[in-house]
Protein backbone atom coordinates (compact mmCIF):
# COMPACT_ATOMS: atom_id res chain seq x y z
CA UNK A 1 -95.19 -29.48 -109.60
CA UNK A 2 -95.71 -30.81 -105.93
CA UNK A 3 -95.51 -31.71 -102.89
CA UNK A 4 -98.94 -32.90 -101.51
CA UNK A 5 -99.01 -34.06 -97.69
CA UNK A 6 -99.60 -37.74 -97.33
CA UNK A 7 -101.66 -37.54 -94.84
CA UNK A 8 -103.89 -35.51 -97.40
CA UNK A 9 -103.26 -38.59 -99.81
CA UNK A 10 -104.37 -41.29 -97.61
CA UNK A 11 -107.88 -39.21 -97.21
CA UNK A 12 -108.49 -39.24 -101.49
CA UNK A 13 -107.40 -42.82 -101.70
CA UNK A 14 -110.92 -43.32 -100.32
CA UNK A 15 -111.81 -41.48 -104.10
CA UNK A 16 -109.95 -44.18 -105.75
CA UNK A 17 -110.41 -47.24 -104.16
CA UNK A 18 -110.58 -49.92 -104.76
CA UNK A 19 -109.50 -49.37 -108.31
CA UNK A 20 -110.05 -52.54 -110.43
CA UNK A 21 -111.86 -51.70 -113.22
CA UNK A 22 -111.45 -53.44 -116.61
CA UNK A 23 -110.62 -51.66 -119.69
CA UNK A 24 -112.95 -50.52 -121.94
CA UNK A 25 -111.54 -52.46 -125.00
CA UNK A 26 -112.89 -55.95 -125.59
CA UNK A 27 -111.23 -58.95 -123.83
CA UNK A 28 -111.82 -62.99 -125.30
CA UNK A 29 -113.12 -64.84 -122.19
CA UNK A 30 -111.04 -67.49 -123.68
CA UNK A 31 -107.23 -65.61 -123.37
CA UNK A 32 -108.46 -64.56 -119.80
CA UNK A 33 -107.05 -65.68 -116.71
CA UNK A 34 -106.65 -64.68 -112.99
CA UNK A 35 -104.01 -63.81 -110.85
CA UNK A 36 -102.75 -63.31 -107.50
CA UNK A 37 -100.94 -60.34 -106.41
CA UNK A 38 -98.80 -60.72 -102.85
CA UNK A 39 -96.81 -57.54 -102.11
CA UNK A 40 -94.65 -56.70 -98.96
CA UNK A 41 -92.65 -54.03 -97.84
CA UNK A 42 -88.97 -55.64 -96.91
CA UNK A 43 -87.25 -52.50 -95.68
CA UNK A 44 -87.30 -52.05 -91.88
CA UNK A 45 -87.30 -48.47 -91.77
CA UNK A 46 -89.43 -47.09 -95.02
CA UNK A 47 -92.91 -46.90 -95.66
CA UNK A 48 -94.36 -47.51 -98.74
CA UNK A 49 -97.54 -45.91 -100.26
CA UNK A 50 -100.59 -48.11 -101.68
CA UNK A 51 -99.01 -49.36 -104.61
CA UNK A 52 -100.15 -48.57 -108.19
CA UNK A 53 -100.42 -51.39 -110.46
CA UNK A 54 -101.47 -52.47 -114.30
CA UNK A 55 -101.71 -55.48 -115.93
CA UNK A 56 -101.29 -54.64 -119.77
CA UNK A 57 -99.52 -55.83 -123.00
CA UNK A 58 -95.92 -55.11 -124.14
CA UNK A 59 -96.31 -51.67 -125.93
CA UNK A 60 -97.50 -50.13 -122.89
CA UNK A 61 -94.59 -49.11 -120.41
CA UNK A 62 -95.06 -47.51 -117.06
CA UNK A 63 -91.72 -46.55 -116.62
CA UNK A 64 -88.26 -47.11 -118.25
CA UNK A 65 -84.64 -46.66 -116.38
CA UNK A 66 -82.46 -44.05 -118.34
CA UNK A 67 -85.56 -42.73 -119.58
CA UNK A 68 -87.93 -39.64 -117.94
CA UNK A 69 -90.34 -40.47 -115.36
CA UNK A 70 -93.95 -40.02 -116.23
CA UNK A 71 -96.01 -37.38 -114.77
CA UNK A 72 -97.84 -40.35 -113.07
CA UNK A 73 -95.14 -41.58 -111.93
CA UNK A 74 -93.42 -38.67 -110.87
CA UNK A 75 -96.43 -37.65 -108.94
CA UNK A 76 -96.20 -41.39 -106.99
CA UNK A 77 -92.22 -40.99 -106.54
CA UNK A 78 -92.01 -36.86 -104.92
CA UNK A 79 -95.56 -36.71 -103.66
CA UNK A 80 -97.35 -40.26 -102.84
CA UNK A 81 -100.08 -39.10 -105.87
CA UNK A 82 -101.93 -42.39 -105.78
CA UNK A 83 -104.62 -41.56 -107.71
CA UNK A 84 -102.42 -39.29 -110.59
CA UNK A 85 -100.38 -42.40 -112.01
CA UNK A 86 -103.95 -44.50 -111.34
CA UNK A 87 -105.57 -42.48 -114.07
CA UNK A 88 -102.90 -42.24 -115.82
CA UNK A 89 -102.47 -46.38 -116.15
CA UNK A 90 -106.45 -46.70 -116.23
CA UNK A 91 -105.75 -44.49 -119.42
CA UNK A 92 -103.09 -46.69 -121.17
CA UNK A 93 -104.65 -49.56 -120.60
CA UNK A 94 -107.78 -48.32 -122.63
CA UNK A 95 -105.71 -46.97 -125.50
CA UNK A 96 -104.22 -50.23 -125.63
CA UNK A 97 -107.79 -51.46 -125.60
CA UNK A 98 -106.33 -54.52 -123.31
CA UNK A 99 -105.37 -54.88 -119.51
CA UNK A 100 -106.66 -53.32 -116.20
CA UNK A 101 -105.49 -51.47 -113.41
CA UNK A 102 -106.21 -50.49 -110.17
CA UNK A 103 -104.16 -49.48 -106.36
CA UNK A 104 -103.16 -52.50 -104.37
CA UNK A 105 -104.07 -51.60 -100.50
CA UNK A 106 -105.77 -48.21 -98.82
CA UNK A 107 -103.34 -47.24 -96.59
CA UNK A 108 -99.23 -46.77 -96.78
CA UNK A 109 -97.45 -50.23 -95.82
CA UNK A 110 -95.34 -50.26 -92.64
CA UNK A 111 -91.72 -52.21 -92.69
CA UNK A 112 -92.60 -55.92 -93.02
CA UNK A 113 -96.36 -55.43 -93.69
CA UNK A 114 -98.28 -56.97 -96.82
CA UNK A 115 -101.29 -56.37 -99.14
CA UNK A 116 -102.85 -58.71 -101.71
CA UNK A 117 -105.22 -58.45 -104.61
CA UNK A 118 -106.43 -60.09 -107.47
CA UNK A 119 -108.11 -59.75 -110.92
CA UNK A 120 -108.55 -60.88 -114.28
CA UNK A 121 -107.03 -60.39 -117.80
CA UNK A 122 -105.95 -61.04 -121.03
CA UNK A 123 -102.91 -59.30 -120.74
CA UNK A 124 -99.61 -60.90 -120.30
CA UNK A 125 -97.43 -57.94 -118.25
CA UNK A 126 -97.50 -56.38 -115.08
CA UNK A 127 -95.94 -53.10 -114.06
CA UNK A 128 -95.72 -51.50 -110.37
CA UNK A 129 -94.58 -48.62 -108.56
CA UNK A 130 -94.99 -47.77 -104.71
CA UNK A 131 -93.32 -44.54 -103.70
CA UNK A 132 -90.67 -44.59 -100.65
CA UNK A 133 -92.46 -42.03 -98.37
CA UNK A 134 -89.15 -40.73 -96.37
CA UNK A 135 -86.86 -40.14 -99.93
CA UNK A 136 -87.45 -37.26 -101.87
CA UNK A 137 -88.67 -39.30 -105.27
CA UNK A 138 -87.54 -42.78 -104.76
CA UNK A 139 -90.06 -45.80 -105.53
CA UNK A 140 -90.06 -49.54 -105.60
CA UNK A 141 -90.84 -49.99 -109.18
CA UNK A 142 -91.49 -52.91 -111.65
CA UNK A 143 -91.90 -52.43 -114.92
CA UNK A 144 -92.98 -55.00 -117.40
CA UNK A 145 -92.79 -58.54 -115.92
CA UNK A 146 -94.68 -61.02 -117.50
CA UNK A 147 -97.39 -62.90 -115.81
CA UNK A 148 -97.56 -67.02 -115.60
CA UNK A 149 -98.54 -68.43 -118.56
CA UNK A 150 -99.98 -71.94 -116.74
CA UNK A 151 -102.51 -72.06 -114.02
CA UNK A 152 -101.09 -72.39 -110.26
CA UNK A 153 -97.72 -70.91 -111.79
CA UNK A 154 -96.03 -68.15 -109.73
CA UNK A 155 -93.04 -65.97 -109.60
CA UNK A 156 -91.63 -64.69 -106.66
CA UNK A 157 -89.68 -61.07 -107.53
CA UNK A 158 -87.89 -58.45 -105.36
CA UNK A 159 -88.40 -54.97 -106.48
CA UNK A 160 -85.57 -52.63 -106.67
CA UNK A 161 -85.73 -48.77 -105.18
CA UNK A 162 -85.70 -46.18 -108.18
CA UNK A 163 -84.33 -42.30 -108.26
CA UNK A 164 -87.35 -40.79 -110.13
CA UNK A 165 -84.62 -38.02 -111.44
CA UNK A 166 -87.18 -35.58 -110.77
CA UNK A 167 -86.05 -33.77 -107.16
CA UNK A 168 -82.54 -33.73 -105.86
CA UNK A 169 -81.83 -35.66 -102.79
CA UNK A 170 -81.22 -33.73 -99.99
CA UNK A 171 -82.46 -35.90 -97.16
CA UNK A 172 -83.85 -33.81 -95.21
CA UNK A 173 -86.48 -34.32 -92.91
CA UNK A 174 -87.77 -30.12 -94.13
CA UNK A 175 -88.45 -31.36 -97.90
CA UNK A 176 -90.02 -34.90 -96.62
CA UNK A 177 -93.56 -35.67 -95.52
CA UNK A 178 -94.96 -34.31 -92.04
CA UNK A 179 -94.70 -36.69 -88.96
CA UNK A 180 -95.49 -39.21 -88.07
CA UNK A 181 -93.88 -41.31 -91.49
CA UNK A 182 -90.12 -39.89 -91.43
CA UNK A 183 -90.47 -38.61 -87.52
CA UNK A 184 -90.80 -35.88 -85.70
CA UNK A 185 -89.78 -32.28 -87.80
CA UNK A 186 -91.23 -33.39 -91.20
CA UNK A 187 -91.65 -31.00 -93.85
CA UNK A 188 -94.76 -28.96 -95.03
CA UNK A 189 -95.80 -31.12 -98.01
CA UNK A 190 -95.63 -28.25 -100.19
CA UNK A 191 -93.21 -27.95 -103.13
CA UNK A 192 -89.80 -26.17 -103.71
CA UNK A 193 -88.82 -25.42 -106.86
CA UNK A 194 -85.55 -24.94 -106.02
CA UNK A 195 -85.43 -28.94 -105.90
CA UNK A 196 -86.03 -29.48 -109.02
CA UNK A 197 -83.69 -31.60 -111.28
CA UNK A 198 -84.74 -32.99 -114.70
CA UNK A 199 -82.97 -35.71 -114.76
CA UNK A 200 -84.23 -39.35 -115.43
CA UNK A 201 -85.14 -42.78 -113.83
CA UNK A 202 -82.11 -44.77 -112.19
CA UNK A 203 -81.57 -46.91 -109.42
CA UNK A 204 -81.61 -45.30 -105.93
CA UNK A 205 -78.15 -44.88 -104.35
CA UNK A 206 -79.91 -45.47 -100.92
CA UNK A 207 -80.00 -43.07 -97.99
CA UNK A 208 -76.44 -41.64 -98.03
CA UNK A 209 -76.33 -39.55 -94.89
CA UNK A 210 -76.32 -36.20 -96.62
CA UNK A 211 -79.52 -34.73 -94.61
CA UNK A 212 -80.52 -34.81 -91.09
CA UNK A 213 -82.28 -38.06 -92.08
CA UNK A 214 -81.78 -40.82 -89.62
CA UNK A 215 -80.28 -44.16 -90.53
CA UNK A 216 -82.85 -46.10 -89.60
CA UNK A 217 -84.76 -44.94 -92.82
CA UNK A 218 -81.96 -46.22 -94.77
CA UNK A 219 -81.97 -49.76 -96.46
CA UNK A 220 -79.96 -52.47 -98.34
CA UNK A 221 -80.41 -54.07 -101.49
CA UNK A 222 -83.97 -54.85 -102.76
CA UNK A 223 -86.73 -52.95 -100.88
CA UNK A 224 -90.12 -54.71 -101.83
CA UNK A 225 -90.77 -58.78 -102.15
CA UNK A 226 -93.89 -59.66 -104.88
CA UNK A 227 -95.11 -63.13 -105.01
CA UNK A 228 -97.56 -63.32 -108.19
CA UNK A 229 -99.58 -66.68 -108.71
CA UNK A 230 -101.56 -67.60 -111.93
CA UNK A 231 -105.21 -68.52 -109.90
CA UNK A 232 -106.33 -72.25 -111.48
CA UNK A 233 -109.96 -70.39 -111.61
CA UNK A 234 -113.32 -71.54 -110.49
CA UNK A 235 -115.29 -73.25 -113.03
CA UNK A 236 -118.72 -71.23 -113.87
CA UNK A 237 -121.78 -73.54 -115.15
CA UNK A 238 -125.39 -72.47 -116.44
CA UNK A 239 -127.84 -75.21 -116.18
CA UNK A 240 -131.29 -75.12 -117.84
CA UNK A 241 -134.31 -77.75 -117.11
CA UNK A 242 -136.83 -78.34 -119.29
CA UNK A 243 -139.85 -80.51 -118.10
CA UNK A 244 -140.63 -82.21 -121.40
CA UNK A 245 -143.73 -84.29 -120.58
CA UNK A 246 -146.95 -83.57 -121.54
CA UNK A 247 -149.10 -83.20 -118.55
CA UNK A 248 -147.00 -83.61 -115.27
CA UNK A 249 -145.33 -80.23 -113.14
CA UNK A 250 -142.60 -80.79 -111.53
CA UNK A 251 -141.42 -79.25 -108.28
CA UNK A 252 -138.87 -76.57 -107.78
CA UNK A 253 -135.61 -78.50 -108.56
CA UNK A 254 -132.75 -79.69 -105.70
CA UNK A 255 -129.53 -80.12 -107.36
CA UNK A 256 -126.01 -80.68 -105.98
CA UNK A 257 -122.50 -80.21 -107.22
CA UNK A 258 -120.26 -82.77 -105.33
CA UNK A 259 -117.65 -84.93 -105.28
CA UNK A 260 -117.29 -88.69 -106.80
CA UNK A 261 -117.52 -90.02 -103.07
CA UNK A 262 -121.60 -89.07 -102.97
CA UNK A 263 -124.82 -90.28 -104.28
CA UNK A 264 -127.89 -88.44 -103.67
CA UNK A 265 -129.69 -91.49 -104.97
CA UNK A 266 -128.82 -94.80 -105.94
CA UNK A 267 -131.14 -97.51 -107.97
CA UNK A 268 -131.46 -100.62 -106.01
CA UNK A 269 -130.97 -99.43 -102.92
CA UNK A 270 -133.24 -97.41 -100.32
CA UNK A 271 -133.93 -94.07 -100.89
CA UNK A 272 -132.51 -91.20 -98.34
CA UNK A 273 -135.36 -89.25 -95.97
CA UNK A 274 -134.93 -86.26 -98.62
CA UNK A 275 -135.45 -88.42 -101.54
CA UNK A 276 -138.70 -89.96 -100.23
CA UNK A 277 -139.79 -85.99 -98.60
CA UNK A 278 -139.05 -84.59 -102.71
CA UNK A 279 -140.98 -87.83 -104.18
CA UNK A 280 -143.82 -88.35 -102.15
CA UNK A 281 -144.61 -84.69 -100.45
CA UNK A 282 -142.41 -82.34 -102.68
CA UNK A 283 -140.46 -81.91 -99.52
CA UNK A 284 -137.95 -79.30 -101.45
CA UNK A 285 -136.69 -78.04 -98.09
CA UNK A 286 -136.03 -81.49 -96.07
CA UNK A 287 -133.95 -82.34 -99.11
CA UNK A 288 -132.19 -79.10 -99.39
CA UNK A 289 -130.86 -79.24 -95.58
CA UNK A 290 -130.01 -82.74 -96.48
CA UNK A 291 -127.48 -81.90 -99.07
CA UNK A 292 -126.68 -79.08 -97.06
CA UNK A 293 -125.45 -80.95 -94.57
CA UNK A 294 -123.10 -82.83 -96.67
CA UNK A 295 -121.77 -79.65 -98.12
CA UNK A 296 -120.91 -78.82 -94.68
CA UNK A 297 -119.76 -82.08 -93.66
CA UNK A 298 -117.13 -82.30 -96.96
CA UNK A 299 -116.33 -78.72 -97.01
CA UNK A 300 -116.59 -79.36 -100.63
CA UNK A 301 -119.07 -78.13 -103.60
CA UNK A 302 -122.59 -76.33 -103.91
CA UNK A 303 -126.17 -76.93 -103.45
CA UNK A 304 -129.68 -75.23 -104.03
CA UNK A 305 -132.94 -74.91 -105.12
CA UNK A 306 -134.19 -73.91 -108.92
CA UNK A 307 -136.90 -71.64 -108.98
CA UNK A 308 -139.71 -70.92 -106.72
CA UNK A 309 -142.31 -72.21 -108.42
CA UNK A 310 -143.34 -75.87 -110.13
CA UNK A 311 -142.58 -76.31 -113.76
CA UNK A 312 -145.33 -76.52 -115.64
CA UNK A 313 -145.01 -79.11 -118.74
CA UNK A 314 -143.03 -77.63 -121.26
CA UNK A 315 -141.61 -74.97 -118.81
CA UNK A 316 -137.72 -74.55 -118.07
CA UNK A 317 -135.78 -73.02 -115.35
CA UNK A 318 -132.29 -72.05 -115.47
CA UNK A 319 -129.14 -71.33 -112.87
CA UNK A 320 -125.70 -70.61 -112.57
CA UNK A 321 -122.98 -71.86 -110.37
CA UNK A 322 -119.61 -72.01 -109.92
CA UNK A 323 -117.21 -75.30 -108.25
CA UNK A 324 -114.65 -76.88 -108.69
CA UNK A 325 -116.07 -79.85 -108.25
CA UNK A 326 -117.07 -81.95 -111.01
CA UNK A 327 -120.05 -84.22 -110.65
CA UNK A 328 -124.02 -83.34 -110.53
CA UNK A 329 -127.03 -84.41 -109.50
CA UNK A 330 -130.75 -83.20 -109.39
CA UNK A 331 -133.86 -84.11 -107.65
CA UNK A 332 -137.50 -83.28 -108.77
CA UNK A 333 -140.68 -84.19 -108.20
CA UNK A 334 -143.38 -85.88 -110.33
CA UNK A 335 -146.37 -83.94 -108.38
CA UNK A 336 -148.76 -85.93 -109.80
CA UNK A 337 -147.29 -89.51 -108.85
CA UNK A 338 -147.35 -90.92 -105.71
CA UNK A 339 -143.62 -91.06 -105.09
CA UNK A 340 -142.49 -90.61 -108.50
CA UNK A 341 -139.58 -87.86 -109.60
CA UNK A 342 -137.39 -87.02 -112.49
CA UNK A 343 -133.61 -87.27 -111.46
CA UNK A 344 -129.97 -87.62 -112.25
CA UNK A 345 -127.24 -88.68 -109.70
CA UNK A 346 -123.78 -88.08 -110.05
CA UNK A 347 -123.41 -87.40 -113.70
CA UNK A 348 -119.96 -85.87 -114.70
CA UNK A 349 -119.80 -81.92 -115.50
CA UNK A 350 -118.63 -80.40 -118.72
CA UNK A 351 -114.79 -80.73 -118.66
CA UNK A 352 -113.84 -77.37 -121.09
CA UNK A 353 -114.70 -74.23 -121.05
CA UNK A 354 -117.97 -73.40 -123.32
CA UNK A 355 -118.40 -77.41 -123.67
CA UNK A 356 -122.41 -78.08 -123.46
CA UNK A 357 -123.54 -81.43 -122.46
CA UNK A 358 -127.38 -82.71 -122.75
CA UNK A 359 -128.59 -85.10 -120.24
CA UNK A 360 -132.03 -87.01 -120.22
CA UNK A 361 -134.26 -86.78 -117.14
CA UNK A 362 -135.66 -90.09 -116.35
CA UNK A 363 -138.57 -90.75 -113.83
CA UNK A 364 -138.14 -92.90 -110.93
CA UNK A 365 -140.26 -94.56 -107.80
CA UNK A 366 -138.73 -93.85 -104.27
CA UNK A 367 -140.42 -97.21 -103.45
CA UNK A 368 -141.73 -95.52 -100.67
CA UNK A 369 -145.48 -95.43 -101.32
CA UNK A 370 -147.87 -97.61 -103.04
CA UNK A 371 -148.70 -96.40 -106.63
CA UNK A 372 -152.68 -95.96 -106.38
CA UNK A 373 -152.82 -93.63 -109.07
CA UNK A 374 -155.53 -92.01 -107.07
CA UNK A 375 -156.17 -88.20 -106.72
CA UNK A 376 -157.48 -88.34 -103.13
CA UNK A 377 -153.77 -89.59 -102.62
CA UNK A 378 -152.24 -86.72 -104.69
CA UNK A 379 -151.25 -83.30 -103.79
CA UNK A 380 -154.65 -80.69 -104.17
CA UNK A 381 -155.62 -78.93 -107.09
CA UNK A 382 -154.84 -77.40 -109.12
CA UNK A 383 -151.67 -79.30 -110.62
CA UNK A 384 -153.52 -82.63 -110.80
CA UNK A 385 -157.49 -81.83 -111.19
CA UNK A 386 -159.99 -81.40 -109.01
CA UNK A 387 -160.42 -83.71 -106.21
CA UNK A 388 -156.71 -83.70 -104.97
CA UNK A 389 -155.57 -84.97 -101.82
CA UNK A 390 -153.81 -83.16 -98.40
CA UNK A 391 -150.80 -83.45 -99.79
CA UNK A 392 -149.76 -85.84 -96.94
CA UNK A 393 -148.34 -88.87 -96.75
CA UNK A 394 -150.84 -91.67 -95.84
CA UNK A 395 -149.23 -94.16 -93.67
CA UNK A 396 -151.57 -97.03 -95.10
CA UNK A 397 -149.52 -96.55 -98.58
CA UNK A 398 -145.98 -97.11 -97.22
CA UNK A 399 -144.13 -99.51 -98.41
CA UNK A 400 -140.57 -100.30 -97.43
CA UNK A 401 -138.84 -100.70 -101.11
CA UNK A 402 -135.80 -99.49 -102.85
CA UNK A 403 -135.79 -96.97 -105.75
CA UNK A 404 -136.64 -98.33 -109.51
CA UNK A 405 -136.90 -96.96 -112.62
CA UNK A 406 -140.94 -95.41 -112.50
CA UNK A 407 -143.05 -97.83 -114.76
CA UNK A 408 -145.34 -94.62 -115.65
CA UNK A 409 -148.99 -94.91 -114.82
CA UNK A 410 -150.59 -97.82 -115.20
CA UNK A 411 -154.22 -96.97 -115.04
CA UNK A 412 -155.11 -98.32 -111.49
CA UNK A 413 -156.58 -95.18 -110.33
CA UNK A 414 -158.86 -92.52 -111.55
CA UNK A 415 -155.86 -89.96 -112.35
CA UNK A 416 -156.42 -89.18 -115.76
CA UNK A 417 -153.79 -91.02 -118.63
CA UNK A 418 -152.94 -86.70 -119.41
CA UNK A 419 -151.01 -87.40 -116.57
CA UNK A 420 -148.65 -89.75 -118.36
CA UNK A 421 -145.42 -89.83 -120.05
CA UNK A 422 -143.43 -91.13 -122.09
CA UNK A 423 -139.60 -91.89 -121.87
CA UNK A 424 -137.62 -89.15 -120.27
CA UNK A 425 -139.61 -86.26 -118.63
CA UNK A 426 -136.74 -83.74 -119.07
CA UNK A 427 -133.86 -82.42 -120.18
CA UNK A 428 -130.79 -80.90 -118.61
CA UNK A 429 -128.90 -78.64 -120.16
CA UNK A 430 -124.91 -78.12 -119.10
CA UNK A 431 -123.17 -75.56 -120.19
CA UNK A 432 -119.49 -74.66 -118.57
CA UNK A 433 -119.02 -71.16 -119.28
């Protein structure tokens, strides 16, 4: 069996880490949920390696008092092996076909120092076990706890040290770890037979004074605190547009995810400098710092652009994004209007998870620029014929109105009646995955 130097272990936890992975075995997004891992070091003279945790269901157990100690486990309790009992959980939790695993910091924990991590799981239990660097095989161990079963639930545990029954304890500083862990006169890292015992797991009698080992290394009651907190998760959405008129593109699409207290647009009342920029100009980016900068301002939600490209009729784009927030809006241009676009403003989110929601598109007038219908006042070909405009804004065709529902066109220019529509002029498609 044994002894490996720790110093050597801290240089192949680079091999292992970070050690999250999911099992193999197939996991219902729906049973899923994620938690929160605190763990300290309460002693004030031990260190503690990287501990080795798994999430995993009840027939899987990492270690057992009264019972022997694993070879995983024995590695973690004489030698620090990190990365033995890490395979060896990575490998339960795929015969179990449920759970994950993985090693909860990259270097050994000092007296009152801390590490945190987090993942994701079906499984209901969690196990740990941290080796005490200056005892022959003791470990702070859990074994079996199960997880919060509601979102924002925690429990706060204190581990107890465990004898891994596998070496006697002779205390001394000669069969420990070199310095600088236990001080100055460590031991070799290499094994001695001779301190073999096959015994089994109990708890640790503490640091009896039976070795040159100082005091100070010594430690009362409960020797590591873990707080673990059942995350209330991030919602995840996929949203797909489809521009369902016949002849009009729109532009790339700005949407928002925000709270109840904002309106990207509002019927009746004057449209915002990125509303009339989207409308009138297809102004994607004036519109996109503009909800940016509410984003910023709130602290709150998630903005962007969909796509790169207009939509032709017909066409769809699709994107994901996660918030917790739970109201939406979108902003697109009708490029072949004067200030015409398709939108939606502050329409509630899916509410449960794989819940899809359709919403119509409706076209509206920024009642920022007369409707002339004309091309010369368009954008330039190729979306709305030959014969297109600058793409400018023409400061003879302002006109200082609110936004309306768009009346469609009306035939009072020579853009063709292709250009048309009828109804809504897309769809939105919410899914909350």
């Amino acid at each position: 069996m044994r002894k490996r130097a720790i110093l050597a272990i801290i240089a192949t936890l680079a091999i292992v880490l970070p050690v999250a992975a999911t099992t193999a075995g197939a996991q219902g997004a729906s049973g899923e949920a994620t938690y929160e891992i605190q763990f300290r070091n309460i002693t004030d003279g031990q260190y503690l390696t990287p501990p080795n945790w798994a999430a995993h269901t009840t027939d899987v157990d990492v270690f057992e008092r009264r019972q022997p100690a694993s070879p995983g486990v024995q590695a973690v309790a004489e030698n620090g092996g990190v990365p033995i009992l890490a395979a060896e959980l990575q490998g339960a939790v795929d015969d179990a076909g449920l759970g994950v695993s993985g090693v909860g910091a990259e270097a050994p924990l000092a007296p009152g120092e801390s590490t945190s991590w987090q993942f994701t799981t079906s499984a209901d239990r969690l196990s740990i076990v941290s080796m005490l660097i200056c005892t022959n095989d003791g470990f702070a161990g859990l074994d079996s706890v199960r997880l919060p079963r509601i979102d924002n639930g925690h429990r706060v545990m204190r581990l107890p040290a465990y004898d891994a029954g596998t070496e006697i304890n002779t205390e001394n500083r000669a069969d420990l770890v070199p310095a600088p862990f236990c001080g100055e006169g460590g031991g070799t890292g290499e094994s001695n037979p001779e301190l073999a015992e096959n015994s089994r797991v109990r708890l640790h009698r503490t640091i009896r004074g039976t070795g040159d080992l100082p005091a100070t290394f010594d430690w009362q009651g409960r020797v590591a605190e873990i707080v673990i907190t059942r995350i209330d998760p991030t919602p995840s959405y996929t949203v797909s547009f489809e521009n369902t008129t016949s002849g009009q593109y729109f532009t790339p699409p700005n949407w928002i995810a925000h709270d109840d207290d904002h309106s990207v647009f509002t019927v009746g009342q004057a449209a915002s400098p990125g509303v009339q920029a989207v409308a009138e100009n297809g102004g994607v980016p004036i519109l996109a710092a503009e909800l940016g900068s509410v984003m910023d301002a709130t602290g709150n939600g998630i903005t962007g652009v969909a796509g790169e490209t207009p939509i032709p009729p017909g066409g769809t784009v699709e994107f994901t994004f996660t918030t917790k927030e739970d109201t939406f809006s979108f902003v697109s241009m009708l490029i072949c209007t004067n200030d015409g676009f398709g939108g939606v403003d502050s329409h509630r989110l899916p509410s449960r998870s794989g819940q899809t929601i359709n919403v119509g598109v409706r076209a509206f007038d920024a009642g920022t620029e007369i409707n002339t219908e004309n091309r010369a006042d368009l954008v330039p070909a190729p979306f709305c014929g030959e014969g297109g405009g600058t793409g400018e804004s023409n400061p003879e065709l302002a006109e200082d109105w609110v936004v309306t529902p768009h009346r469609t066109l009306r035939g009072v220019g020579d853009i063709g009646e292709q250009f048309d529509w009828v109804g809504f002029v897309g769809n939105l498609t919410i899914t909350r995955n």
